[in-house]
PDB file of N, CA and C in Angstrom:
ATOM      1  N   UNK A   1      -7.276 -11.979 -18.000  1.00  0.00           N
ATOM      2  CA  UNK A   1      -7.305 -12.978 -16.946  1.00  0.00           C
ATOM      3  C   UNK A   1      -8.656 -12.926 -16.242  1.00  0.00           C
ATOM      4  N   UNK A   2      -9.500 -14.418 -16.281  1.00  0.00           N
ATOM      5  CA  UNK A   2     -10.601 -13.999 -15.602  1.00  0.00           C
ATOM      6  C   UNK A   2     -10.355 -14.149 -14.038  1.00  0.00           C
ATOM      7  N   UNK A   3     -10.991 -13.550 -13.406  1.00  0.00           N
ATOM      8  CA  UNK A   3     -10.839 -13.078 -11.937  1.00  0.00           C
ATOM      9  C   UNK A   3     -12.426 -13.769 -11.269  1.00  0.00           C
ATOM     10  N   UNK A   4     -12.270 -14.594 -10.167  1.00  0.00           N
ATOM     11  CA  UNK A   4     -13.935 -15.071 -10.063  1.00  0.00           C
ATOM     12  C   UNK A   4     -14.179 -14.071  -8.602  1.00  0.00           C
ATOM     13  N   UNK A   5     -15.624 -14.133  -8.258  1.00  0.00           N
ATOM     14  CA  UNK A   5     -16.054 -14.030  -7.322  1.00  0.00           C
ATOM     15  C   UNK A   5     -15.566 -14.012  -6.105  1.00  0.00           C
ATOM     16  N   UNK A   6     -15.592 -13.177  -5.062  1.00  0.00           N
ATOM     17  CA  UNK A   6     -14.881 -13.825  -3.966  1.00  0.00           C
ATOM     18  C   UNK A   6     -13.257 -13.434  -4.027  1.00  0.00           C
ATOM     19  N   UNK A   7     -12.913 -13.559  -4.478  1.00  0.00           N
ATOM     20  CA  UNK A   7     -11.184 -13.650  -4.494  1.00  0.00           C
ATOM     21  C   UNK A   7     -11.194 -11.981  -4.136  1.00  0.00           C
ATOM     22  N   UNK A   8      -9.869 -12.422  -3.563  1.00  0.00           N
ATOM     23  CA  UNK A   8      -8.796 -10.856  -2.915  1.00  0.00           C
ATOM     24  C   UNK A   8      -8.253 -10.696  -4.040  1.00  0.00           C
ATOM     25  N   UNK A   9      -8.470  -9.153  -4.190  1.00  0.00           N
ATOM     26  CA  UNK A   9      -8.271  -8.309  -5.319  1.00  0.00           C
ATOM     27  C   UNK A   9      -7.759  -7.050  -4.538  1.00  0.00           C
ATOM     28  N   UNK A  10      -7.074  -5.884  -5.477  1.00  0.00           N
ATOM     29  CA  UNK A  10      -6.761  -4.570  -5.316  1.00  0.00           C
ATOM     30  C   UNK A  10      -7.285  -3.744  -6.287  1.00  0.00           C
ATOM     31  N   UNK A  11      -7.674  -2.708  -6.226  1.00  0.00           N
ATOM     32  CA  UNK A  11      -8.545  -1.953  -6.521  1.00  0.00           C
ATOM     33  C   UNK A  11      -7.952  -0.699  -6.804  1.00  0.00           C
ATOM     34  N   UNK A  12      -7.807   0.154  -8.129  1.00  0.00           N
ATOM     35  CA  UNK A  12      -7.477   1.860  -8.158  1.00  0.00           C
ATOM     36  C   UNK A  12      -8.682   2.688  -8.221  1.00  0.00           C
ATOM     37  N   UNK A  13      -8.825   3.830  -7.948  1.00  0.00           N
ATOM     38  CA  UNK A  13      -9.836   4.621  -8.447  1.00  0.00           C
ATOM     39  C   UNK A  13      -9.092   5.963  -8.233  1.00  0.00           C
ATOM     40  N   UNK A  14      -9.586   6.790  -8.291  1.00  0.00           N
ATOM     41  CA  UNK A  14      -8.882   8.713  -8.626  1.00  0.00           C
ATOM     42  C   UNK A  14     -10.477   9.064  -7.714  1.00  0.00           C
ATOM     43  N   UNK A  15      -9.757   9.589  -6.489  1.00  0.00           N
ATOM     44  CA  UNK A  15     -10.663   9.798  -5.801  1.00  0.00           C
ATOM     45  C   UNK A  15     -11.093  11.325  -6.255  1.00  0.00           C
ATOM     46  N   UNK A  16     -10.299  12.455  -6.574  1.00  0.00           N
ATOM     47  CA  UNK A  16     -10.351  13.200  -6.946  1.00  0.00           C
ATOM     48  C   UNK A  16      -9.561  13.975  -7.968  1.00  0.00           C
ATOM     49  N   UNK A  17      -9.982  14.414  -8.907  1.00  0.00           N
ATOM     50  CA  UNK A  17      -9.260  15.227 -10.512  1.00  0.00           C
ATOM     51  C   UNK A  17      -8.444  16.163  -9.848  1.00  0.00           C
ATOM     52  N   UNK A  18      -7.203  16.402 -10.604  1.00  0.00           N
ATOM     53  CA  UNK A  18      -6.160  17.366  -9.752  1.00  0.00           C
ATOM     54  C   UNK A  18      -7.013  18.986 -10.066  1.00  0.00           C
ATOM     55  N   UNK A  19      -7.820  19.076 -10.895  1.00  0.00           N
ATOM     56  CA  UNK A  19      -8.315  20.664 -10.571  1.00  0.00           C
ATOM     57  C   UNK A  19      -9.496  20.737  -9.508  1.00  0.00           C
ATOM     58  N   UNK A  20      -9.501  19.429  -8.967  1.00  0.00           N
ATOM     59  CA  UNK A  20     -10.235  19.331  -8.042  1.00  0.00           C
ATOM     60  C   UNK A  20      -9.788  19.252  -6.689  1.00  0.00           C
ATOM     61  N   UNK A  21      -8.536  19.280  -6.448  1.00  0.00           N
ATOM     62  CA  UNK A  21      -8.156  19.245  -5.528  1.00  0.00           C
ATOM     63  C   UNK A  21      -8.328  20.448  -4.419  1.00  0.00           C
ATOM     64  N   UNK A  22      -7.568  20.708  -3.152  1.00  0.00           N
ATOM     65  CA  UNK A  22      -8.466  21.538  -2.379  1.00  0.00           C
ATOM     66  C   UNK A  22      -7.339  22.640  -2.386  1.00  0.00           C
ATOM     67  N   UNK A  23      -7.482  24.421  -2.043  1.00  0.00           N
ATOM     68  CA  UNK A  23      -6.346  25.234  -2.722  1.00  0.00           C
ATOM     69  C   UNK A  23      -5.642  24.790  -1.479  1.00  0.00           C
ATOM     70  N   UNK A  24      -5.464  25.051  -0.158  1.00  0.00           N
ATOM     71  CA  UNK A  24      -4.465  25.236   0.217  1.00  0.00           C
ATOM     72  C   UNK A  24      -3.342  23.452   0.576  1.00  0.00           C
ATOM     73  N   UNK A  25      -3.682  22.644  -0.238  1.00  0.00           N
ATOM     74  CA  UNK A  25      -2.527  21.857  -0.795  1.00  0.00           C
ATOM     75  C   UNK A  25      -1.673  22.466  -1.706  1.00  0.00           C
ATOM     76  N   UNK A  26      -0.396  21.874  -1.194  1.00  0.00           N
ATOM     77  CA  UNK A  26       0.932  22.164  -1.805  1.00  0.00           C
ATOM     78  C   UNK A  26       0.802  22.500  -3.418  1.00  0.00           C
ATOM     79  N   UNK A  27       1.404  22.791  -4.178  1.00  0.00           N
ATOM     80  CA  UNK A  27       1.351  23.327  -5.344  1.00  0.00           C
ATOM     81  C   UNK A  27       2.070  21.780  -6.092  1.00  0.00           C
ATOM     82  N   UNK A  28       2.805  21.235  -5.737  1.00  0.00           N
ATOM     83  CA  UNK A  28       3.302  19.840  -6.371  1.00  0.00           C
ATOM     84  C   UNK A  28       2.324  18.798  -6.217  1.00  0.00           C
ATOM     85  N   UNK A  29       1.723  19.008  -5.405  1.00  0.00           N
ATOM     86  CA  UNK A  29       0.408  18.221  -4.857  1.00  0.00           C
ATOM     87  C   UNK A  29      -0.832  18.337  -5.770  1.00  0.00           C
ATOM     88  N   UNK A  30      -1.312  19.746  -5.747  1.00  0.00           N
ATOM     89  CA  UNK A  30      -2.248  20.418  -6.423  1.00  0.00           C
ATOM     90  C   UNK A  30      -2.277  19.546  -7.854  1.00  0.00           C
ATOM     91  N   UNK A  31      -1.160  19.337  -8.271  1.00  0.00           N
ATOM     92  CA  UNK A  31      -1.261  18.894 -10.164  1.00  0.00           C
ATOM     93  C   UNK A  31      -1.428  17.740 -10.560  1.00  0.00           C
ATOM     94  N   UNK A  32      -1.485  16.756  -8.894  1.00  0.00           N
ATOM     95  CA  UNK A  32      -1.735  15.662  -9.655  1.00  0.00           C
ATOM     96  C   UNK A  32      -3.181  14.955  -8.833  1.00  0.00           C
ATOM     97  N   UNK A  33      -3.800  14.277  -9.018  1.00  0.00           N
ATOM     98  CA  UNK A  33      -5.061  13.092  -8.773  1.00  0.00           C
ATOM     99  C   UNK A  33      -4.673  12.576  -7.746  1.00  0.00           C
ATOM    100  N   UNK A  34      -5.839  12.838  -6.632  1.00  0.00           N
ATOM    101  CA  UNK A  34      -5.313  11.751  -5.475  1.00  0.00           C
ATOM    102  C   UNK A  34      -6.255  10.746  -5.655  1.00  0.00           C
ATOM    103  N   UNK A  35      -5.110   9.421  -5.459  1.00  0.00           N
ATOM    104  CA  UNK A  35      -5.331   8.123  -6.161  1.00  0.00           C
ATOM    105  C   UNK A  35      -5.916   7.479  -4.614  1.00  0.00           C
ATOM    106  N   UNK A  36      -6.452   6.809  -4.945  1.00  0.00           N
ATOM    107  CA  UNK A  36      -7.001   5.041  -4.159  1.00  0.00           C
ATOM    108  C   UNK A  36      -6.322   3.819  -4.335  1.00  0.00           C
ATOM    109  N   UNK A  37      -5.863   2.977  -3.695  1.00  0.00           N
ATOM    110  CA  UNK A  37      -5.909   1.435  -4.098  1.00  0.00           C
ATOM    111  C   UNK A  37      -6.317   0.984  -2.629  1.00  0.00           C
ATOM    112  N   UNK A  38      -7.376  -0.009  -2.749  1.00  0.00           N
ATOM    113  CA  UNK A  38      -8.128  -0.953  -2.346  1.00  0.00           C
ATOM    114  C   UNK A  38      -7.741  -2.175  -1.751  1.00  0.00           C
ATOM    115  N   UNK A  39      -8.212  -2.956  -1.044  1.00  0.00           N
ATOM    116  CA  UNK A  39      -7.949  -4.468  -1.415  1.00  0.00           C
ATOM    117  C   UNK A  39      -9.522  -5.083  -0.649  1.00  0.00           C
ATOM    118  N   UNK A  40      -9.950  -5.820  -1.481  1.00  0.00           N
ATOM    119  CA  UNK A  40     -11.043  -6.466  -0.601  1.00  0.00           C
ATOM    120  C   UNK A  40     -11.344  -7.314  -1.504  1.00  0.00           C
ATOM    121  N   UNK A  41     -12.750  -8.265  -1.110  1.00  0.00           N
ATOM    122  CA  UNK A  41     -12.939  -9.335  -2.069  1.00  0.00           C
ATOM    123  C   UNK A  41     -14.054  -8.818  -3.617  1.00  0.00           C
ATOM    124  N   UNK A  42     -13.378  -9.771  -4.166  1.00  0.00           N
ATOM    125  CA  UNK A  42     -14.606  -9.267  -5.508  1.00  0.00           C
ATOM    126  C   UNK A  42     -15.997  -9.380  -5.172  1.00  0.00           C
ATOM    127  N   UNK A  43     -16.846  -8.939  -5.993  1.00  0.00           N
ATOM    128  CA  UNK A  43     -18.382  -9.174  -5.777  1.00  0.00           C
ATOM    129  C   UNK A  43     -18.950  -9.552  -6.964  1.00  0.00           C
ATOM    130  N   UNK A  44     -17.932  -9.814  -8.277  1.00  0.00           N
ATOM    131  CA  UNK A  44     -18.777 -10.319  -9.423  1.00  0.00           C
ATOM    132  C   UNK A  44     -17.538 -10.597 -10.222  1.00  0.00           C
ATOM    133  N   UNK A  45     -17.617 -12.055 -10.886  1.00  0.00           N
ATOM    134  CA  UNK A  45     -16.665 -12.232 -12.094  1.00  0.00           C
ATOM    135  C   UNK A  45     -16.012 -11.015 -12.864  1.00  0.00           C
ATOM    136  N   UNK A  46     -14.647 -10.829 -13.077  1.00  0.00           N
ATOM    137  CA  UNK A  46     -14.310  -9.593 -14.106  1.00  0.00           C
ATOM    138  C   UNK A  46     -13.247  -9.808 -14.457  1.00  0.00           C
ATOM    139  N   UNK A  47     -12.620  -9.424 -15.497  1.00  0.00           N
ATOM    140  CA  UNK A  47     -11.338  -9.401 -15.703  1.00  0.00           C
ATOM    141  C   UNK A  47     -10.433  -8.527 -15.154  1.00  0.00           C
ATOM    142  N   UNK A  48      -9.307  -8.670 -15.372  1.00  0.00           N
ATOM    143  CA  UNK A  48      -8.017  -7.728 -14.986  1.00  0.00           C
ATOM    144  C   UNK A  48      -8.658  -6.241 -16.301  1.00  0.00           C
ATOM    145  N   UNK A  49      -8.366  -4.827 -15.557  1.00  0.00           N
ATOM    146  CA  UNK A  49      -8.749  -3.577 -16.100  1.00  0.00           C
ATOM    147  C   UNK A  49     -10.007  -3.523 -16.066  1.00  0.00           C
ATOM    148  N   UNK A  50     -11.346  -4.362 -15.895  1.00  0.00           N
ATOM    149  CA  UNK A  50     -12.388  -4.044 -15.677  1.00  0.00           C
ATOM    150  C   UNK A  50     -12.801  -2.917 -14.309  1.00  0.00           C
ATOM    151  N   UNK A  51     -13.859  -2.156 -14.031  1.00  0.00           N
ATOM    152  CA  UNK A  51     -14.572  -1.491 -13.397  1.00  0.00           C
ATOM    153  C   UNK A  51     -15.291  -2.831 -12.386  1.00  0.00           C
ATOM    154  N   UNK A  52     -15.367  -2.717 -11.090  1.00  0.00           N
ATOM    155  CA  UNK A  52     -15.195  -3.735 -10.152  1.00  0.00           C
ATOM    156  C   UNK A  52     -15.890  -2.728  -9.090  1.00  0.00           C
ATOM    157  N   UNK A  53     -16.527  -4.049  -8.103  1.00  0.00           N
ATOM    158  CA  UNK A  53     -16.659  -3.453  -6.865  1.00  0.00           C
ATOM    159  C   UNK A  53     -16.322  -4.578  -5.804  1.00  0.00           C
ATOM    160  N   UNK A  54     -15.196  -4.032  -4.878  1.00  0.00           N
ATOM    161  CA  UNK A  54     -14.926  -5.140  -3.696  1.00  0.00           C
ATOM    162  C   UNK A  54     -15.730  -4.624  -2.412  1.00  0.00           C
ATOM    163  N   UNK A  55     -15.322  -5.886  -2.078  1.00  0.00           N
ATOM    164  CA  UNK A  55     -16.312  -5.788  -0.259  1.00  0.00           C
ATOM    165  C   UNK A  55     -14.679  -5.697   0.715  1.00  0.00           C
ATOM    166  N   UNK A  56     -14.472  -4.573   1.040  1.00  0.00           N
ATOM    167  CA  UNK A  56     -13.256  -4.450   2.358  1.00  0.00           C
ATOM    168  C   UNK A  56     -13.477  -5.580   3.684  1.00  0.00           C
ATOM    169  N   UNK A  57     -12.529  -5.873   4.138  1.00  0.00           N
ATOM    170  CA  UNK A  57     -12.535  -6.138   5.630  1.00  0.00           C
ATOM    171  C   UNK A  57     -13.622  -5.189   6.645  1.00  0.00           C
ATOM    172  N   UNK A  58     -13.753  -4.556   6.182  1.00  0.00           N
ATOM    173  CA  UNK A  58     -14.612  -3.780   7.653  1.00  0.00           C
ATOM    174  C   UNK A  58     -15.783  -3.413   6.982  1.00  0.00           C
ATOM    175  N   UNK A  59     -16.078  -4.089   5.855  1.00  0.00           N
ATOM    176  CA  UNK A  59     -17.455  -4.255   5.290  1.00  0.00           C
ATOM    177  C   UNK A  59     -17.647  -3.041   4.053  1.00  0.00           C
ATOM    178  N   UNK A  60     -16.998  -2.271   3.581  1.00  0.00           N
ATOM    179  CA  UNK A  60     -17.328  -1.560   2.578  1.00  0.00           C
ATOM    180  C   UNK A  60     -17.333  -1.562   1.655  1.00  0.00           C
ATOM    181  N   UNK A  61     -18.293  -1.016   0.542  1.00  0.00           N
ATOM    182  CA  UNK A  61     -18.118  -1.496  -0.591  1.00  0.00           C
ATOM    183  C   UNK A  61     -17.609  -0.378  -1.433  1.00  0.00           C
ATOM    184  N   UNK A  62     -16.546  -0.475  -2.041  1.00  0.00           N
ATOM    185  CA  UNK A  62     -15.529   0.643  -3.132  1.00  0.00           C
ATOM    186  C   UNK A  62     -15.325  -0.501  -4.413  1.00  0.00           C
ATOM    187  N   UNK A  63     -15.184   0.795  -5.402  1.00  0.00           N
ATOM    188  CA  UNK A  63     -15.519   0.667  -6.740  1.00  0.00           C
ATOM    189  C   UNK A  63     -14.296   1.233  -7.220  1.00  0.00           C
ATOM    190  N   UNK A  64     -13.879   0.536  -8.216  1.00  0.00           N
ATOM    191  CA  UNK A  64     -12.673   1.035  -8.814  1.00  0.00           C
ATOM    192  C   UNK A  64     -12.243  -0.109  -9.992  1.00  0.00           C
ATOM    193  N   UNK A  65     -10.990   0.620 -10.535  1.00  0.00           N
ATOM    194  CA  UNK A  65     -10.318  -0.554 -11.454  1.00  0.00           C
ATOM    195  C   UNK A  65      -9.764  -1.390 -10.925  1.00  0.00           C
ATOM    196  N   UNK A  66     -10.145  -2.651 -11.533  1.00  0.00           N
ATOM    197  CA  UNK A  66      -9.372  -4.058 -11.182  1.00  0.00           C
ATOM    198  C   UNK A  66      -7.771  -4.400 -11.541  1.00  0.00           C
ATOM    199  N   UNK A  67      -6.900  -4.022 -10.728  1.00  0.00           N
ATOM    200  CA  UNK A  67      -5.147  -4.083 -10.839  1.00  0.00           C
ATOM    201  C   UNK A  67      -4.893  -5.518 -10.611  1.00  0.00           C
ATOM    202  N   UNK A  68      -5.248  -6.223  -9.619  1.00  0.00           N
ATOM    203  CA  UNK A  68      -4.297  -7.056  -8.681  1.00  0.00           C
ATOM    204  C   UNK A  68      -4.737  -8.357  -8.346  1.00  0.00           C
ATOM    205  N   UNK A  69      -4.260  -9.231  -8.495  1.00  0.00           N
ATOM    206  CA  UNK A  69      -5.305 -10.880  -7.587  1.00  0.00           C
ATOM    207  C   UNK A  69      -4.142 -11.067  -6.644  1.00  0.00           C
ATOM    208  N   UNK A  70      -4.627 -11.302  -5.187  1.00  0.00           N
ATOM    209  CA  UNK A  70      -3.914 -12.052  -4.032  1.00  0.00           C
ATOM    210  C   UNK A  70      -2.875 -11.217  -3.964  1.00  0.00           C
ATOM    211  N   UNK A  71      -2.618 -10.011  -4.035  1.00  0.00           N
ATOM    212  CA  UNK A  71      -2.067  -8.597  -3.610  1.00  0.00           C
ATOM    213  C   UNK A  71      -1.299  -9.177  -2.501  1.00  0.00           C
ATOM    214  N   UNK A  72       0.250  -8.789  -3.029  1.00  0.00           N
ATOM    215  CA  UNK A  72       1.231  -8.938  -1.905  1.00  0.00           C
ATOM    216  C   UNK A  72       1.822  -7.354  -1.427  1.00  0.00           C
ATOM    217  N   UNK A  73       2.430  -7.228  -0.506  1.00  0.00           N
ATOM    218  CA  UNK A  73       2.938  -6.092   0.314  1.00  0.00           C
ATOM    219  C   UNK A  73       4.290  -6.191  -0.523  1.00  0.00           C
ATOM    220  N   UNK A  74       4.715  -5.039  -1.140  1.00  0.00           N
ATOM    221  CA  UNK A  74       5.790  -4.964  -1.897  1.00  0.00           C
ATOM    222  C   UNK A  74       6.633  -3.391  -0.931  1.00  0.00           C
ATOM    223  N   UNK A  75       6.880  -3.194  -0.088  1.00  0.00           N
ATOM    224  CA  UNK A  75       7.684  -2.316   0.540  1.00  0.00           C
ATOM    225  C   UNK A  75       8.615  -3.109   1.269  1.00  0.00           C
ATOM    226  N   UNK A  76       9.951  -2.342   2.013  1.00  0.00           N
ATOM    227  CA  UNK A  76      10.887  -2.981   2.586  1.00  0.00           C
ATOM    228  C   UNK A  76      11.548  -1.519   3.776  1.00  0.00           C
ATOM    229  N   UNK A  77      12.334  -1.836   4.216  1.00  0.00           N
ATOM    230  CA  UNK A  77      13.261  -0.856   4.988  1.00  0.00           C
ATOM    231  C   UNK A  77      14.386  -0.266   4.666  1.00  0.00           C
ATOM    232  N   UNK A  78      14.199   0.097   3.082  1.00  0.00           N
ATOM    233  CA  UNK A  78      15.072   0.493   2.516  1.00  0.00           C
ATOM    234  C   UNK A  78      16.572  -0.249   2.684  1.00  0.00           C
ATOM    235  N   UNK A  79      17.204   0.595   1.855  1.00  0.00           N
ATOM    236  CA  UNK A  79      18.769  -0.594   1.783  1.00  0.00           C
ATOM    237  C   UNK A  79      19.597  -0.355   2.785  1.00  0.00           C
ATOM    238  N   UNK A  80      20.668  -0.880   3.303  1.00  0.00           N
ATOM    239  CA  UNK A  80      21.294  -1.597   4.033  1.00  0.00           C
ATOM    240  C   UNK A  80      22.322  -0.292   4.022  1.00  0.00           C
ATOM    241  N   UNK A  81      22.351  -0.106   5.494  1.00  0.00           N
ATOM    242  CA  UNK A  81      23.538   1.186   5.920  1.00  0.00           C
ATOM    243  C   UNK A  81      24.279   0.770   7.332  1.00  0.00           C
ATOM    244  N   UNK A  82      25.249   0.189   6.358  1.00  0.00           N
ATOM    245  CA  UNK A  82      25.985   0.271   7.219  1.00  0.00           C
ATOM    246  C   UNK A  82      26.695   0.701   9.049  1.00  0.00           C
ATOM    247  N   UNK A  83      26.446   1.922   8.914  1.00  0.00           N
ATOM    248  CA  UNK A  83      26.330   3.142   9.999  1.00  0.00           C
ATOM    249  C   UNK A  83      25.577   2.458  11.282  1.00  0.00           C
ATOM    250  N   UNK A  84      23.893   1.909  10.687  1.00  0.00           N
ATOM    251  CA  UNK A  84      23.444   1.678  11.421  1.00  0.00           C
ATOM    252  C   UNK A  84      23.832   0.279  12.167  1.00  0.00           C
ATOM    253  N   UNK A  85      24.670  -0.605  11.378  1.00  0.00           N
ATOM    254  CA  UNK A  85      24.941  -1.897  11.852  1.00  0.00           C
ATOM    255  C   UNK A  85      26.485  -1.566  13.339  1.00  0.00           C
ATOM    256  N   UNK A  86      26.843  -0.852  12.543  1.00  0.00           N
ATOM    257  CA  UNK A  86      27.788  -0.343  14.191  1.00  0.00           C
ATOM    258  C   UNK A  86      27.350   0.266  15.188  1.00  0.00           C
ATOM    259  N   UNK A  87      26.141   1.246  15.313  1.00  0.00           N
ATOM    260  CA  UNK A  87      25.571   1.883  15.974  1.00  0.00           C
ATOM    261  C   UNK A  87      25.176   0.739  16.824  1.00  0.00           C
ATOM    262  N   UNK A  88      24.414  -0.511  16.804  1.00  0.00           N
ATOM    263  CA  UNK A  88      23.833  -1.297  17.016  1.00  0.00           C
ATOM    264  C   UNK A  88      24.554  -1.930  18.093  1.00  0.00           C
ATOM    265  N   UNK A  89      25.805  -2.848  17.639  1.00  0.00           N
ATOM    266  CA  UNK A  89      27.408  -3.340  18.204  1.00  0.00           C
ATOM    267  C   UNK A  89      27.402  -2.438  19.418  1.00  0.00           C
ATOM    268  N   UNK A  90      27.617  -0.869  18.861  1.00  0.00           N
ATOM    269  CA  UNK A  90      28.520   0.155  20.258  1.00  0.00           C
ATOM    270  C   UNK A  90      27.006  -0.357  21.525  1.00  0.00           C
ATOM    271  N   UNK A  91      26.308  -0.184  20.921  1.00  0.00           N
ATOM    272  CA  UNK A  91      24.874   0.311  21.950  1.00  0.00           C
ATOM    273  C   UNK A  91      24.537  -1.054  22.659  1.00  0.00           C
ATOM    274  N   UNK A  92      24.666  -2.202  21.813  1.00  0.00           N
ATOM    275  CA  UNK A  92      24.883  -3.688  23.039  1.00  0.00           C
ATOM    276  C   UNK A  92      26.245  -3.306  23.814  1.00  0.00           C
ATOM    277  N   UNK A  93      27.158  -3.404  23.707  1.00  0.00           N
ATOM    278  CA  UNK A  93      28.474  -2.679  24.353  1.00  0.00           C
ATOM    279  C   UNK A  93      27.587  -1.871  25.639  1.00  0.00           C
ATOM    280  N   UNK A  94      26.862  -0.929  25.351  1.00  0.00           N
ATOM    281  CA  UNK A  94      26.934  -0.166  26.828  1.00  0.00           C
ATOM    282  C   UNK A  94      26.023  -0.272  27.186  1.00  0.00           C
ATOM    283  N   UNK A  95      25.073  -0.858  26.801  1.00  0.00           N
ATOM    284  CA  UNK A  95      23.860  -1.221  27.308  1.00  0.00           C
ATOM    285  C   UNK A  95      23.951  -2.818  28.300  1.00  0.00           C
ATOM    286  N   UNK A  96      24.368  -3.620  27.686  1.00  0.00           N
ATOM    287  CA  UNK A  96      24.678  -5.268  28.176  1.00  0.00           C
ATOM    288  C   UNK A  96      25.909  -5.653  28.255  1.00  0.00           C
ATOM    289  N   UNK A  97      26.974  -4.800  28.253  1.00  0.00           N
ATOM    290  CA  UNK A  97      28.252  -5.297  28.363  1.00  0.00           C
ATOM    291  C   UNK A  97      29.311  -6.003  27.137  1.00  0.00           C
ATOM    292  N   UNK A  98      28.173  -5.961  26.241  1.00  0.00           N
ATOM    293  CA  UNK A  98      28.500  -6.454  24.800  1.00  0.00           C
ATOM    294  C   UNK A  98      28.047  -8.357  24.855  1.00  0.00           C
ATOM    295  N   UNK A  99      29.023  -8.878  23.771  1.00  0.00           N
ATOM    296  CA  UNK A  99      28.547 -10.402  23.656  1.00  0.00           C
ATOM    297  C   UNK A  99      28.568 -11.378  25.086  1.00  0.00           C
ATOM    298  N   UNK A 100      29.891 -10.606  25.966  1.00  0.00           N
ATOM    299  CA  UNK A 100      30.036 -11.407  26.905  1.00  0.00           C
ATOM    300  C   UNK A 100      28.717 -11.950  27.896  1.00  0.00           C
ATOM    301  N   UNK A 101      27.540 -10.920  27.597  1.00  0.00           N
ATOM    302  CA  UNK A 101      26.775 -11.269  28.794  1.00  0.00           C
ATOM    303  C   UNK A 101      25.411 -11.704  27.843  1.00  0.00           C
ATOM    304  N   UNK A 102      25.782 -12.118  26.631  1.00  0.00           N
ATOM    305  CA  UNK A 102      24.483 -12.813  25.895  1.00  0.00           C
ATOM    306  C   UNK A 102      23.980 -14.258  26.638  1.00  0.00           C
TER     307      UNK A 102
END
């Protein structure tokens, strides 16, 4: 996929090799690569998996592999518990009197 100029992109790089890491990190830590991802605009035509350099929001320029075009936020608040939806109910209850005083 060609990717032009300019466009919002996301970015990986391996900031550091896991035998590079520093000793007194965790030992589960220690074994693996601490990773980067990016997002800023391109600075030169490339494809998707090419070696890239974006320009950040606050002006910097990082280098890495090209993952992503127009990068959306993929996290959430985890799934739905119940527990907390009654907690909610009791606590309008003694806080505001419940629905009556909406």
């Amino acid at each position: 996929m060609q990717v032009k100029k300019g466009e919002w992109v996301r970015i990986h790089n391996i900031v550091l090799d896991a035998k590079e890491r520093a000793p007194q990190v965790p030992e589960d830590t220690k074994k693996v690569p601490l990773e980067a991802w990016v997002k800023g605009f391109l600075q030169h035509d490339a494809q998707i998996g090419d070696e890239v350099e974006v320009k950040t929001m606050t002006g910097r320029i990082e280098k890495g592999k090209l993952i992503e075009v127009n990068s959306t936020y993929h996290h959430n608040y985890g799934n739905f518990v119940p527990e907390l939806l009654q907690i909610g109910i009791s606590l309008r209850d003694i806080l505001w009197g419940g629905e009556a005083h909406e």
